[in-house]
N, C-alpha and C. Protein backbone atom coordinates (compact mmCIF):
# COMPACT_ATOMS: atom_id res chain seq x y z
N UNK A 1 25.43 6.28 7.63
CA UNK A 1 24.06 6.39 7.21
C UNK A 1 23.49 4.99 7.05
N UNK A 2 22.11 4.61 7.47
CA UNK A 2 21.57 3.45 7.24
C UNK A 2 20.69 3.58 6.01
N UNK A 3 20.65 3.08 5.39
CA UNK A 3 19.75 2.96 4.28
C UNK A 3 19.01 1.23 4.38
N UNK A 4 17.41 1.80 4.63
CA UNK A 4 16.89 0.37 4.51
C UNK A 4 16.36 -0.45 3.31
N UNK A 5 16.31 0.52 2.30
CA UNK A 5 15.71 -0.48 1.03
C UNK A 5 17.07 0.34 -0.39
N UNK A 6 16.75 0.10 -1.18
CA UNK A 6 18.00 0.93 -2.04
C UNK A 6 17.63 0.23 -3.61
N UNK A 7 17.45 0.86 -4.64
CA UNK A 7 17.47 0.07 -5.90
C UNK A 7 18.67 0.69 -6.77
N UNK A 8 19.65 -0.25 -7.16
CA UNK A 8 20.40 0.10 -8.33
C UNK A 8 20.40 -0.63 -9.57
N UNK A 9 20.22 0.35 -10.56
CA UNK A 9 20.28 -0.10 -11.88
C UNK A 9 20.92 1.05 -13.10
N UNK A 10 21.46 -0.11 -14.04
CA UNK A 10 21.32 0.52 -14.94
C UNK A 10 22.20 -0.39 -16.01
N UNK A 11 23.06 -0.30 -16.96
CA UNK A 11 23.63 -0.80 -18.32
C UNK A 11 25.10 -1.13 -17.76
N UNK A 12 25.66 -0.58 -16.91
CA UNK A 12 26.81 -0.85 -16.17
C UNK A 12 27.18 -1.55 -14.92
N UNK A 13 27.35 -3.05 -15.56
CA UNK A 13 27.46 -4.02 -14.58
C UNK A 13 28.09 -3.96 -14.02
N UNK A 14 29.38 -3.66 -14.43
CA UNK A 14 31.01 -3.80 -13.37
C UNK A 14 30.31 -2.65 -12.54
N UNK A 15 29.94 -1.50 -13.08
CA UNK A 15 29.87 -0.60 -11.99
C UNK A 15 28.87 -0.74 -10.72
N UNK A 16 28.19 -1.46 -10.93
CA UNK A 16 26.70 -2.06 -10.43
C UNK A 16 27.35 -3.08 -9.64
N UNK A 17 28.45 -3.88 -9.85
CA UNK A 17 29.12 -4.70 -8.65
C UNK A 17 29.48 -4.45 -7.81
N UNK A 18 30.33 -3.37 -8.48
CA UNK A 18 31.33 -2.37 -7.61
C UNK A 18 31.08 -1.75 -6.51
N UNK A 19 30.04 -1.32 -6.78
CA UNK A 19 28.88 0.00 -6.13
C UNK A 19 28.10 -1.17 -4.86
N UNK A 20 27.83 -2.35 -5.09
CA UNK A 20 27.18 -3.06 -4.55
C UNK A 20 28.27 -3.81 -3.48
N UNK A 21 29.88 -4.50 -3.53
CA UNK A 21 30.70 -4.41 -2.78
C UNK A 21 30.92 -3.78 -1.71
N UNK A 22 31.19 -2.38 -2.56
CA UNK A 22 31.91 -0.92 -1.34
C UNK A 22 30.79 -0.55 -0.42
N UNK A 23 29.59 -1.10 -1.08
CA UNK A 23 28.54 -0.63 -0.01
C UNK A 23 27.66 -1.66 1.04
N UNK A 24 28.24 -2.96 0.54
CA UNK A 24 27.92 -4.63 1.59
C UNK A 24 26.35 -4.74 0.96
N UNK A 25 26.00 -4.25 -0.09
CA UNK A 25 24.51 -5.09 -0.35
C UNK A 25 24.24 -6.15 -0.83
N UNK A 26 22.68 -6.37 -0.24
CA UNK A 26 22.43 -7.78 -1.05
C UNK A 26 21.42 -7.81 -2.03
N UNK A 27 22.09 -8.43 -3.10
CA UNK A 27 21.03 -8.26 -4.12
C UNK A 27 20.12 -9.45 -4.29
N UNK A 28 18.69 -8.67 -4.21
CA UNK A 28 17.89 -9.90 -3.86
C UNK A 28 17.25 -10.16 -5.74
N UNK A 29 18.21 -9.92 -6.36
CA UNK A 29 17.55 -10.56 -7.91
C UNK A 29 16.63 -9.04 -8.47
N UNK A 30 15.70 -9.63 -9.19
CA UNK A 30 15.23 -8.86 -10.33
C UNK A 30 14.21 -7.79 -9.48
N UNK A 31 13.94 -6.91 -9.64
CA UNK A 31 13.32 -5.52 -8.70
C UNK A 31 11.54 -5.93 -8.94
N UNK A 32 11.14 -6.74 -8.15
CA UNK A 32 9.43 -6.94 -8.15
C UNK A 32 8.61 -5.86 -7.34
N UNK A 33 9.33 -5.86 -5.95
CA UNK A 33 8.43 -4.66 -4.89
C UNK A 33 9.36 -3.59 -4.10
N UNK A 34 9.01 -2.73 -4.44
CA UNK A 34 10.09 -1.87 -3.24
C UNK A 34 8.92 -0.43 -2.95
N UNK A 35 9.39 -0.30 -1.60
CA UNK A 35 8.51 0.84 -0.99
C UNK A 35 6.80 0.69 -1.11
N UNK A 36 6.35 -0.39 -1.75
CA UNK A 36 5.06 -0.34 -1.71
C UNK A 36 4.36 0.13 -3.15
N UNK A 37 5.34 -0.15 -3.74
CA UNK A 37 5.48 -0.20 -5.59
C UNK A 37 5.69 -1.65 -5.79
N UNK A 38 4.42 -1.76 -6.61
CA UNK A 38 5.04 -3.60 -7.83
C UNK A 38 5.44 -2.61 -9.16
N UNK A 39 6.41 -3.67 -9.36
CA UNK A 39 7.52 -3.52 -10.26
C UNK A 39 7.37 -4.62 -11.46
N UNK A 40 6.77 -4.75 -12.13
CA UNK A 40 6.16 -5.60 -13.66
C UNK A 40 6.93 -5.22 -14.92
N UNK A 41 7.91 -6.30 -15.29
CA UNK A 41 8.22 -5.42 -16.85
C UNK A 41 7.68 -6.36 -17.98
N UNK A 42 7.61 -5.53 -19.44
CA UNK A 42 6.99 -6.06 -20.08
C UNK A 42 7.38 -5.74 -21.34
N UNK A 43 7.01 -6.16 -22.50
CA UNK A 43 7.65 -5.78 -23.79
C UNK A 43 7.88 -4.43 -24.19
N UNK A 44 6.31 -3.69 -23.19
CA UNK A 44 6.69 -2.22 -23.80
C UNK A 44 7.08 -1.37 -22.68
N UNK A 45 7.86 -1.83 -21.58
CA UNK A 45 8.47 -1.11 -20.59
C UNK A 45 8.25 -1.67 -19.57
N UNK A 46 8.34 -0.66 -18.25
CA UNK A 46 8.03 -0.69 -16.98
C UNK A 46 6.61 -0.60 -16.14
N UNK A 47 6.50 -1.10 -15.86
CA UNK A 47 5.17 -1.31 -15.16
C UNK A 47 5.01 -0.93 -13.90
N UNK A 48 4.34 0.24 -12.92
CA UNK A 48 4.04 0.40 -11.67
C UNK A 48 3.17 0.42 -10.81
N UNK A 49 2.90 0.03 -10.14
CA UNK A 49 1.36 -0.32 -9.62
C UNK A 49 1.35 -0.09 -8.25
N UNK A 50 0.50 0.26 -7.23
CA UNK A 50 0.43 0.70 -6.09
C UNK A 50 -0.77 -0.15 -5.65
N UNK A 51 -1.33 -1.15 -6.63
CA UNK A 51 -2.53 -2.37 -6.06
C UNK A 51 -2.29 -2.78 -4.34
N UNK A 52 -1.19 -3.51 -4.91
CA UNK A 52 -1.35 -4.29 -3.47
C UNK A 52 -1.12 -3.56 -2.23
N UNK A 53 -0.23 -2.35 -2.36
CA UNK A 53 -0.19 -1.52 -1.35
C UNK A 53 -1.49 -1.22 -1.26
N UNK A 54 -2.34 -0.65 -1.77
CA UNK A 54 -3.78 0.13 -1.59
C UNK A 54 -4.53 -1.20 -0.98
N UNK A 55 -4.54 -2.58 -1.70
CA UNK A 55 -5.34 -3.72 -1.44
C UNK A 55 -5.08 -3.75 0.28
N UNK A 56 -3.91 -4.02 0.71
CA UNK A 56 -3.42 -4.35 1.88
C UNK A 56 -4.03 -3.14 2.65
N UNK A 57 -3.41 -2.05 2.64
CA UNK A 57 -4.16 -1.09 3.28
C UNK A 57 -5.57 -0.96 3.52
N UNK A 58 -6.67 -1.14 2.62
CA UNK A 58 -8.01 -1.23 2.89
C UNK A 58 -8.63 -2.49 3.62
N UNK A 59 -7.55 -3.90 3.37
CA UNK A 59 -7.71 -5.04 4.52
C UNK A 59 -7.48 -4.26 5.86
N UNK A 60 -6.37 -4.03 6.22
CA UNK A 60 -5.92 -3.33 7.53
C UNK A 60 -6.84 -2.57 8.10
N UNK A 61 -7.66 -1.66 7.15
CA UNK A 61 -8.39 -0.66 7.95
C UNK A 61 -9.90 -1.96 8.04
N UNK A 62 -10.24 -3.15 7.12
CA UNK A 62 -11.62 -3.44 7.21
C UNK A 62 -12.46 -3.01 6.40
N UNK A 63 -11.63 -2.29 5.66
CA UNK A 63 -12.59 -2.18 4.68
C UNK A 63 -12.38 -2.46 2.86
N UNK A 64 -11.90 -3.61 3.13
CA UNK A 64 -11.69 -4.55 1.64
C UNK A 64 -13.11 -4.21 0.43
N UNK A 65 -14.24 -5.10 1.27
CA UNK A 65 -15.16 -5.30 0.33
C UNK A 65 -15.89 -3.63 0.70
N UNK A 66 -15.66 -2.78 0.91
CA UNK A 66 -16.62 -1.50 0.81
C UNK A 66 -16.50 -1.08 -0.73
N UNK A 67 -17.69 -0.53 -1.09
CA UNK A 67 -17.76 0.61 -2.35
C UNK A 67 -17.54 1.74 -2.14
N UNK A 68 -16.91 2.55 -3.18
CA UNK A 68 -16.41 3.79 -3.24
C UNK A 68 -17.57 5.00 -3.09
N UNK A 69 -17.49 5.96 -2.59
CA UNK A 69 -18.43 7.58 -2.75
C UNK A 69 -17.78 8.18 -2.77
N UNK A 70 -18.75 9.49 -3.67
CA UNK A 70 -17.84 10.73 -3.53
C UNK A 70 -17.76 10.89 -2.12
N UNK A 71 -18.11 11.60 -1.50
CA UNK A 71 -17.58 12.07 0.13
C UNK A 71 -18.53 11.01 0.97
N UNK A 72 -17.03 10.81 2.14
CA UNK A 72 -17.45 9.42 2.75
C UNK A 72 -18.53 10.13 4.14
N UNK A 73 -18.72 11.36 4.08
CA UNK A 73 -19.38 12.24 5.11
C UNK A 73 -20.04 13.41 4.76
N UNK A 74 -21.10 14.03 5.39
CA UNK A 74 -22.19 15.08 4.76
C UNK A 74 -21.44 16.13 5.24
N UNK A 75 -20.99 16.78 4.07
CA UNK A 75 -19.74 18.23 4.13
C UNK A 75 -20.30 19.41 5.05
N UNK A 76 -21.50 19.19 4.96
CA UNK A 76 -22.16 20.99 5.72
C UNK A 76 -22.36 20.14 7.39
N UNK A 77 -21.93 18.74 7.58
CA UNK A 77 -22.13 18.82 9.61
C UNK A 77 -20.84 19.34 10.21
N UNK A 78 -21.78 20.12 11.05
CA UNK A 78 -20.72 20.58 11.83
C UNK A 78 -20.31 19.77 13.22
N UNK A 79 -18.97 19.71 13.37
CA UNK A 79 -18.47 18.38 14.17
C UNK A 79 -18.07 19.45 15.56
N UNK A 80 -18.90 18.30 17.07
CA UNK A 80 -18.12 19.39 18.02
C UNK A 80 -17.60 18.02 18.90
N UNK A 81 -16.90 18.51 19.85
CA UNK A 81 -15.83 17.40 20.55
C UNK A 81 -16.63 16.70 21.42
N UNK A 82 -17.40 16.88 22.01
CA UNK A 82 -18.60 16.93 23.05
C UNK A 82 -19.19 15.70 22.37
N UNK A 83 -19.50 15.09 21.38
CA UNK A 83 -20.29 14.42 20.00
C UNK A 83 -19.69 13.29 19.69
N UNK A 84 -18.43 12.96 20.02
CA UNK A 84 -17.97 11.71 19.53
C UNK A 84 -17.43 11.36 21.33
N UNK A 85 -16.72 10.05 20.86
CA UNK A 85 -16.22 9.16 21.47
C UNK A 85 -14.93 9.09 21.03
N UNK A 86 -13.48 9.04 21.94
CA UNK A 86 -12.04 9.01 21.35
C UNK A 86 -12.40 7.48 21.16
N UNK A 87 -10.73 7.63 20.47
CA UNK A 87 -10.70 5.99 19.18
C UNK A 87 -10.48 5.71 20.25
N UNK A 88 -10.81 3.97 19.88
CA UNK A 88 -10.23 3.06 20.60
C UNK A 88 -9.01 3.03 20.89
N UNK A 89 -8.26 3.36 19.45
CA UNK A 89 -6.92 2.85 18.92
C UNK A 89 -5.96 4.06 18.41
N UNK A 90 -5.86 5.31 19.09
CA UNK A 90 -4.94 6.12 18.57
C UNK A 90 -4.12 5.92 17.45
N UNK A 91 -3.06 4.89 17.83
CA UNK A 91 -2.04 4.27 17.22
C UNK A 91 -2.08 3.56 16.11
N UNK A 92 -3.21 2.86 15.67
CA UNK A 92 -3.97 2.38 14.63
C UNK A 92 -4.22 3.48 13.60
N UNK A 93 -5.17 4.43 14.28
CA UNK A 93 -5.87 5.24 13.37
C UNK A 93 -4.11 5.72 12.87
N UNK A 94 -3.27 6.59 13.48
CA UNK A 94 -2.43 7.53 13.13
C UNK A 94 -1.55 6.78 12.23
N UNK A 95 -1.48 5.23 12.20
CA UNK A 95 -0.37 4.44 11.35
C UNK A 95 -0.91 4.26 9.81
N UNK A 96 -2.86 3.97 10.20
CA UNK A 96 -3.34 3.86 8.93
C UNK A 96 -3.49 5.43 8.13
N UNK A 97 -3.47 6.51 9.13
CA UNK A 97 -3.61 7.95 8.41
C UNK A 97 -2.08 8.29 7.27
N UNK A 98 -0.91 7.66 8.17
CA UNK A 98 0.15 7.53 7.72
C UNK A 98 0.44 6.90 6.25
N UNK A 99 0.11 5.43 6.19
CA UNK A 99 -0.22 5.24 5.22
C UNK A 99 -0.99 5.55 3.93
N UNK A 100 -2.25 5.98 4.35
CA UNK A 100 -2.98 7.15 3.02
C UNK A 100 -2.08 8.11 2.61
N UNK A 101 -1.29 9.10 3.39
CA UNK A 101 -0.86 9.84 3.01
C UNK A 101 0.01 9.68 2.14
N UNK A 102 1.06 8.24 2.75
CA UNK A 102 1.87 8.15 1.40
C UNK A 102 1.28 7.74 0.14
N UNK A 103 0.11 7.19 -0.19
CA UNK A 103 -0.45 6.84 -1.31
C UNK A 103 -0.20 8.12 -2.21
N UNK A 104 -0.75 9.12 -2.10
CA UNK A 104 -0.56 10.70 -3.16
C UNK A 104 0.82 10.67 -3.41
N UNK A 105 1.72 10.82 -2.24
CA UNK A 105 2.95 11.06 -2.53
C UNK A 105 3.71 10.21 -3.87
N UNK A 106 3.60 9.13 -3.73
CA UNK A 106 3.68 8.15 -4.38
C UNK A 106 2.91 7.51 -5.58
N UNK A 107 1.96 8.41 -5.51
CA UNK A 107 0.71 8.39 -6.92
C UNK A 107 1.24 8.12 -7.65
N UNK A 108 0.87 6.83 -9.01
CA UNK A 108 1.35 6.53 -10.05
C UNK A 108 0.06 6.14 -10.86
N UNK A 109 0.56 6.64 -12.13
CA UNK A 109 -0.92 6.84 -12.57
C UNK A 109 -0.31 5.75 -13.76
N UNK A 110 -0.28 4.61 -13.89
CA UNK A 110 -0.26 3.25 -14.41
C UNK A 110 0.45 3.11 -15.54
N UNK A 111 0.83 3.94 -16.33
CA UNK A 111 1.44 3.98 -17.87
C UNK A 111 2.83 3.53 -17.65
N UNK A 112 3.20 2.78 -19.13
CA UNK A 112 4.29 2.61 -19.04
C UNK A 112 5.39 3.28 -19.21
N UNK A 113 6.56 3.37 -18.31
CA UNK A 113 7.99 4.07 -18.59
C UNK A 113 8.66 3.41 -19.21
């Protein structure tokens, strides 16, 4: 099995060596970013944040400095195929659709653990 990112922790160091040996990892120090999570600790816990993932993502798409609306489109048009133009960029659109999606999955709603 490949595993590309991996976090271990916990109160048991030897075991935390051990575990880190038998399995060839490298430990890159104290846990700041993984999967598109910042990782902040602080007196009163853990800290999670999905900023810079979201920041980066809205650079990528171009749209950094936009303001927020409720709906980014008028809900009652009706859309026919005939009416648009295909993307430029298939592969673009479907990587950045990709990305939104994991945002929910991954929803963290800021409090500390």
């Amino acid at each position: 099995m490949y595993v590309d990112e991996i976090v271990i922790t916990g109160d048991d160091t030897k075991g935390i060596d051990s575990l880190k040996k038998h399995f060839q990892t490298k430990d890159l120090g104290s846990l700041k970013y993984f999967s598109g999570i910042e990782v902040a600790k602080s007196k009163k816990g853990i800290l999670l944040s999905q900023r810079k993932y979201t920041l980066d993502l809205l650079s990528e798409a171009g749209m950094l400095g936009c303001r927020s609306i409720d709906s980014p489109m008028d809900v009652n048009r009706k859309l026919r195929p005939d009416q648009w133009e295909l993307l430029e960029d298939a592969k673009r659109y479907k990587r950045l659709v990709g990305k939104l999606n994991y945002l929910p999955v991954t929803r963290l709603d800021g409090h500390h653990i």
